[in-house]
N, C-alpha and C. Protein backbone atom coordinates (compact mmCIF):
# COMPACT_ATOMS: atom_id res chain seq x y z
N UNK A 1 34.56 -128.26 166.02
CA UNK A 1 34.08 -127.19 166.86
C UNK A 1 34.88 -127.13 168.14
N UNK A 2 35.68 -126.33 168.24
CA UNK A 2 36.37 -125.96 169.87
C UNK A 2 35.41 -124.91 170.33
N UNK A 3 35.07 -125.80 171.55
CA UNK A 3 34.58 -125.04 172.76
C UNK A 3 34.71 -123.43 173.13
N UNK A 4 33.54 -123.23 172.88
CA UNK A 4 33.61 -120.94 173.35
C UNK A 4 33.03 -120.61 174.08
N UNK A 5 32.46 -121.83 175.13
CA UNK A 5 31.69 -121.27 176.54
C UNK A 5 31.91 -121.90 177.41
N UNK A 6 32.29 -121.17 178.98
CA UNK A 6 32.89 -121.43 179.94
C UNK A 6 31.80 -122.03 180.75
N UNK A 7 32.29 -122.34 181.80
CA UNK A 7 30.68 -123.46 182.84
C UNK A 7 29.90 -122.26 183.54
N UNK A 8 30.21 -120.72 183.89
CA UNK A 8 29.43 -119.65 183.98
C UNK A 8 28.13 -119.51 182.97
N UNK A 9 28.56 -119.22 181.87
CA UNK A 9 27.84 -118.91 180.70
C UNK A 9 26.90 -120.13 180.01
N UNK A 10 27.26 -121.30 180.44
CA UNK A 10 26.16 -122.36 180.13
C UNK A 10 25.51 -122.20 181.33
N UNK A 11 26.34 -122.49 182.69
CA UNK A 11 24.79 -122.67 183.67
C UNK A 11 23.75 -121.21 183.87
N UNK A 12 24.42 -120.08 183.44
CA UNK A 12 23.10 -119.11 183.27
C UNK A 12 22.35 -119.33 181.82
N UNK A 13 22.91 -119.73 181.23
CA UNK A 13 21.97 -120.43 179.96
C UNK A 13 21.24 -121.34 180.20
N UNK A 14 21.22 -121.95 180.72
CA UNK A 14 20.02 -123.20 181.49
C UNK A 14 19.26 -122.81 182.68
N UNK A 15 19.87 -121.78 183.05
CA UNK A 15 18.71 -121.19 184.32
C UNK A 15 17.77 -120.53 183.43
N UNK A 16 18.07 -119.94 182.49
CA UNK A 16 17.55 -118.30 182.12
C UNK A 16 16.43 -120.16 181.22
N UNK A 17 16.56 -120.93 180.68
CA UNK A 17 15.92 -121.92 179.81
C UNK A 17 14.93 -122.38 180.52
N UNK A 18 15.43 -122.62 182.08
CA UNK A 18 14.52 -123.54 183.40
C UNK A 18 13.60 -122.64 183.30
N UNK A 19 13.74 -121.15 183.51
CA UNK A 19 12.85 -119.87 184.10
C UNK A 19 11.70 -119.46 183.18
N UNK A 20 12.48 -120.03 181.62
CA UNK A 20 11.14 -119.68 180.38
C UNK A 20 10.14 -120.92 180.85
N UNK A 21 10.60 -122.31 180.87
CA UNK A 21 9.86 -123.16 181.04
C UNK A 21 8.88 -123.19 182.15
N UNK A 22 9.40 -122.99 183.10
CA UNK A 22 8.30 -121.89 184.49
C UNK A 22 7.40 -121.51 184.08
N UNK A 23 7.68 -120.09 183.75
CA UNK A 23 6.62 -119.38 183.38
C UNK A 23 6.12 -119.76 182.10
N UNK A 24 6.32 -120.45 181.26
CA UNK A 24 5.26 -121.35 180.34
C UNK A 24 4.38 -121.96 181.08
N UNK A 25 4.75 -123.17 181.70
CA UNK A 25 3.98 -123.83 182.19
C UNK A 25 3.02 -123.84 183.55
N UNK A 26 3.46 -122.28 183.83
CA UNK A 26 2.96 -122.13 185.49
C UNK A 26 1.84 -120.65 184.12
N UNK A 27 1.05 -120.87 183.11
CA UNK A 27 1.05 -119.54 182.00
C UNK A 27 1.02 -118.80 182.65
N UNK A 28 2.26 -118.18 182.78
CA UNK A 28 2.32 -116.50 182.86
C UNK A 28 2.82 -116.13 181.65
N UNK A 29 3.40 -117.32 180.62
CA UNK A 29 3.63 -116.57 179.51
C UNK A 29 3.04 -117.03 178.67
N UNK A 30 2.64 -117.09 177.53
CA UNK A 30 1.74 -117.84 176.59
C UNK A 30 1.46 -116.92 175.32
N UNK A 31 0.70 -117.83 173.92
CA UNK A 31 0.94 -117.27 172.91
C UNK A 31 1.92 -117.34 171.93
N UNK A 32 2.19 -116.38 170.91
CA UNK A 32 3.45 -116.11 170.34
C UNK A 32 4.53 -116.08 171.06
N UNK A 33 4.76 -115.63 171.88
CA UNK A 33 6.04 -114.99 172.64
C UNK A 33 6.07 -116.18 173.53
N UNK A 34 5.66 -116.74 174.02
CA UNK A 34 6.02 -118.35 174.80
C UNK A 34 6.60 -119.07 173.65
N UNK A 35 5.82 -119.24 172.20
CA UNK A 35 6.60 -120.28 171.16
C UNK A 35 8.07 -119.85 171.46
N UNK A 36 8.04 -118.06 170.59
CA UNK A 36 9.62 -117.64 170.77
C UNK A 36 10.50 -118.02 171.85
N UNK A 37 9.94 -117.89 173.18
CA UNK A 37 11.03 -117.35 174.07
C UNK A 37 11.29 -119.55 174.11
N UNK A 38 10.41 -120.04 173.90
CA UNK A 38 10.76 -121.54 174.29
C UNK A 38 11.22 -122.13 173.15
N UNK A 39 11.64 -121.18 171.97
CA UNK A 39 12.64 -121.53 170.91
C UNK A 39 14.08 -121.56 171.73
N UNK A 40 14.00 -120.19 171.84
CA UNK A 40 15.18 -119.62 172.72
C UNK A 40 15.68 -120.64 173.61
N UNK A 41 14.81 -121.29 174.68
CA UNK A 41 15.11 -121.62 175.65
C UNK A 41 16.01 -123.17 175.15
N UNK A 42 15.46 -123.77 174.45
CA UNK A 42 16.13 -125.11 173.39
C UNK A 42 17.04 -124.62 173.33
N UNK A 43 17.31 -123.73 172.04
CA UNK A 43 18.64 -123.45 171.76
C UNK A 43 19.58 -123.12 172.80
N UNK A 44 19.19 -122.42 173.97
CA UNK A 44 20.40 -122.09 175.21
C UNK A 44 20.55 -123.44 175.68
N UNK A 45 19.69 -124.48 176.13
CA UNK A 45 19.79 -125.92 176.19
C UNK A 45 20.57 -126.93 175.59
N UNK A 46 20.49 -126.48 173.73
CA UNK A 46 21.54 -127.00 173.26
C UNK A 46 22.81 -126.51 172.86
N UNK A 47 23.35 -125.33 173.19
CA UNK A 47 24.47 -124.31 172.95
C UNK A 47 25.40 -124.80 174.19
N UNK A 48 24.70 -125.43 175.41
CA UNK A 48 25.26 -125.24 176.87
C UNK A 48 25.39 -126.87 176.89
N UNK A 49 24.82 -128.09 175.86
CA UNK A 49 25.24 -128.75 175.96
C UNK A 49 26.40 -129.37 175.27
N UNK A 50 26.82 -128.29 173.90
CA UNK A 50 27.71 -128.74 173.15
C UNK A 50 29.07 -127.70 173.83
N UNK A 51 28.64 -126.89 174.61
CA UNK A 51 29.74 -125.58 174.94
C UNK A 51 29.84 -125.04 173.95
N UNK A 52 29.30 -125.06 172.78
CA UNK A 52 29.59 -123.66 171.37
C UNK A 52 28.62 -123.16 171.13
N UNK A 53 28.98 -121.66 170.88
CA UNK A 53 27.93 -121.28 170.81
C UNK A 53 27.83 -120.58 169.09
N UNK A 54 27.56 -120.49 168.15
CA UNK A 54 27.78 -120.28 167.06
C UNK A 54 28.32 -118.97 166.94
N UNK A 55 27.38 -117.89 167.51
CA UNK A 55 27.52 -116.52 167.39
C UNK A 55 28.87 -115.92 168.12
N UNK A 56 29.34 -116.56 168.84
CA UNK A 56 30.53 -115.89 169.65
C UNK A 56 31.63 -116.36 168.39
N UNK A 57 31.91 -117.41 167.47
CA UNK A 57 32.83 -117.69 166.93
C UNK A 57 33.04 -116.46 165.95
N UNK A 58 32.18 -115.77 164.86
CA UNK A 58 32.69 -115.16 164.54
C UNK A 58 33.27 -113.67 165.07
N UNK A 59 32.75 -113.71 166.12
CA UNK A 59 33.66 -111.93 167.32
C UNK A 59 34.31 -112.21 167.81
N UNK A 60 34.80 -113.75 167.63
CA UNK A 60 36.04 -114.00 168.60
C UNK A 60 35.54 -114.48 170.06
N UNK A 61 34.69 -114.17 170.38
CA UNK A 61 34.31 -114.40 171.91
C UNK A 61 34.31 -115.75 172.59
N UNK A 62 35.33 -116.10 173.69
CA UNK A 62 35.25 -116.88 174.35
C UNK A 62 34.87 -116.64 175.88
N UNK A 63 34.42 -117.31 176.47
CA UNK A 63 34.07 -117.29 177.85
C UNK A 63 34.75 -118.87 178.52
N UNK A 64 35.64 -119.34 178.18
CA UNK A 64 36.28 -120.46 178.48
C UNK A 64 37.23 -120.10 179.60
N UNK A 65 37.46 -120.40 180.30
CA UNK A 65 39.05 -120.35 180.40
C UNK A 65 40.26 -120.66 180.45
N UNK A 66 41.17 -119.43 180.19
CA UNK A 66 42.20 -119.77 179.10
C UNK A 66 43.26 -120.59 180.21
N UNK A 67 44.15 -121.57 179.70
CA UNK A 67 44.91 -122.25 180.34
C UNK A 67 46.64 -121.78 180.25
N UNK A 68 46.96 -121.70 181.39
CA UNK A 68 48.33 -121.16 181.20
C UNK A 68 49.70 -122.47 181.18
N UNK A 69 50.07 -122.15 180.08
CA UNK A 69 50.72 -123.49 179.95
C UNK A 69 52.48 -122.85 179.91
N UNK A 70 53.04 -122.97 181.14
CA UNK A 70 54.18 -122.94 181.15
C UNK A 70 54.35 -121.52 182.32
């Protein structure tokens, strides 16, 4: 797996993860849609800790950046 996310795009992936967990636990969100969104929030947790993100590999999408070599 080579890396397809830059340190932008993980640390708003762990804010946007911190912010579900908030409002879970402060319930403003709760129910079905707390399970979902605190599925979500894991997976941005673990996407931002490996830097890949599955879905960007097949569109090509990187948010890395690119290194100029020479």
């Amino acid at each position: 797996m080579k890396a397809n996310m830059g340190t932008t795009d993980r640390a708003l992936r762990v804010g946007v993860a911190l912010l579900i967990a908030v409002l879970y636990y402060t319930n403003v969100i709760s129910g079905t849609i707390a399970i979902v969104l605190l599925a979500f929030a894991a997976i941005f947790v673990l996407t931002s800790l490996i830097s890949f993100c599955p879905l960007y590999a097949p569109f090509g999408i990187s948010t890395c950046k690119v290194e100029n070599k020479g």
